[in-house]
C-alpha atoms as a PDB file:
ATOM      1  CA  UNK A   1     101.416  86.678 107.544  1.00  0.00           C
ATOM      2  CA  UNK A   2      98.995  88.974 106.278  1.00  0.00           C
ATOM      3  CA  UNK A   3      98.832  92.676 105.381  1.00  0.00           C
ATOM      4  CA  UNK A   4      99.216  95.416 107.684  1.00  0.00           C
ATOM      5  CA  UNK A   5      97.145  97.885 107.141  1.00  0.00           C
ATOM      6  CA  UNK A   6      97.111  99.811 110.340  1.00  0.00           C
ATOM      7  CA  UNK A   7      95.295 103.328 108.719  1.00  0.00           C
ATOM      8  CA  UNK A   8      95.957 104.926 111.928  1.00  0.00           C
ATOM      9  CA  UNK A   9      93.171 107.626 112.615  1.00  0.00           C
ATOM     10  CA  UNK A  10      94.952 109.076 116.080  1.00  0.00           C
ATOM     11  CA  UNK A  11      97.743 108.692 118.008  1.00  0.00           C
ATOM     12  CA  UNK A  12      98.337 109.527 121.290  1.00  0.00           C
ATOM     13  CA  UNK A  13     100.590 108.734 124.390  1.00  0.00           C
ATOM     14  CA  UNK A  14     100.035 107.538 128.142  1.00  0.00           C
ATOM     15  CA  UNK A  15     103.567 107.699 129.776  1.00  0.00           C
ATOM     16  CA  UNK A  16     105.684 105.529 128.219  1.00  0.00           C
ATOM     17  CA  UNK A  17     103.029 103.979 125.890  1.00  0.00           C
ATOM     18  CA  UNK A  18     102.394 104.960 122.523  1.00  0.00           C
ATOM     19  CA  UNK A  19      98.025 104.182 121.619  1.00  0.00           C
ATOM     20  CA  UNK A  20      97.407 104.003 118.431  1.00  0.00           C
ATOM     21  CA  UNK A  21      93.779 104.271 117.141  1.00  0.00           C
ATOM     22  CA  UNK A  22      93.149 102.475 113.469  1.00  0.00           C
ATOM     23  CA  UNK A  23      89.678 102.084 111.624  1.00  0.00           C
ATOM     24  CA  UNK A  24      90.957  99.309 109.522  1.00  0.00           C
ATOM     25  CA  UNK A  25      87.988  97.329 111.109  1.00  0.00           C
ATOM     26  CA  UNK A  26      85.386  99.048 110.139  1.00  0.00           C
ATOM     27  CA  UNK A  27      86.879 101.946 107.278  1.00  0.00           C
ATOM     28  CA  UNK A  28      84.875 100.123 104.354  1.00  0.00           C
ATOM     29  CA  UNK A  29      81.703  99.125 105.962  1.00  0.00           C
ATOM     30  CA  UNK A  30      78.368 100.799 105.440  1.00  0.00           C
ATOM     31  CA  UNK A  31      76.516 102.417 108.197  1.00  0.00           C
ATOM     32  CA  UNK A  32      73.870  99.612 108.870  1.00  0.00           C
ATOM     33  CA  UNK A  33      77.314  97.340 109.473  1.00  0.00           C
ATOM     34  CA  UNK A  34      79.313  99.790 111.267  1.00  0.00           C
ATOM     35  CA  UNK A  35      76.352 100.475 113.564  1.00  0.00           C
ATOM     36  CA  UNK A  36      76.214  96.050 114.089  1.00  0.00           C
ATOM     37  CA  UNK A  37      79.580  96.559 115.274  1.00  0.00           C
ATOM     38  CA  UNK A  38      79.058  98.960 118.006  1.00  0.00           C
ATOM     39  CA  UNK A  39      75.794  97.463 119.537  1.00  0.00           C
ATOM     40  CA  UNK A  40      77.929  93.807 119.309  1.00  0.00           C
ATOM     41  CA  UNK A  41      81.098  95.507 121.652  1.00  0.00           C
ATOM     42  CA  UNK A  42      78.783  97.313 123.601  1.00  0.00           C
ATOM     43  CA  UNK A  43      76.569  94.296 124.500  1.00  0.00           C
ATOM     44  CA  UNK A  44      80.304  92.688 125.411  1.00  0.00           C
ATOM     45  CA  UNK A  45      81.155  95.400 127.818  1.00  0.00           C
ATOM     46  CA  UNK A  46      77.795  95.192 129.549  1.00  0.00           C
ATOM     47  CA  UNK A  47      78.413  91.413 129.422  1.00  0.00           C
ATOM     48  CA  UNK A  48      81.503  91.600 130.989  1.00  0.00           C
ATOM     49  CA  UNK A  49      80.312  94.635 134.089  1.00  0.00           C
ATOM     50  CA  UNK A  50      77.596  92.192 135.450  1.00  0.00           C
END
């Protein structure tokens, strides 16, 4: 298996469950990619709302 990274950027819990927020994703990408990202996930959540 491969690394894990997990550069967890906040942590938080909901009852019993522990969320963990990483930016391993996107922590070495330049603005221009960083700012693909977010207009790709939020044209998935608008996909998936209709």
């Amino acid at each position: 298996m491969g690394e894990n990274k997990n550069n967890v950027i906040s942590e938080f819990k909901i009852g019993g469950t522990t969320i963990k927020i990483c930016d391993d994703y996107c922590k070495n990408k330049n603005k221009s990619d960083v700012n693909n990202i977010l207009n790709r996930i939020s044209q998935n959540i608008n996909f998936e709302n209709k």
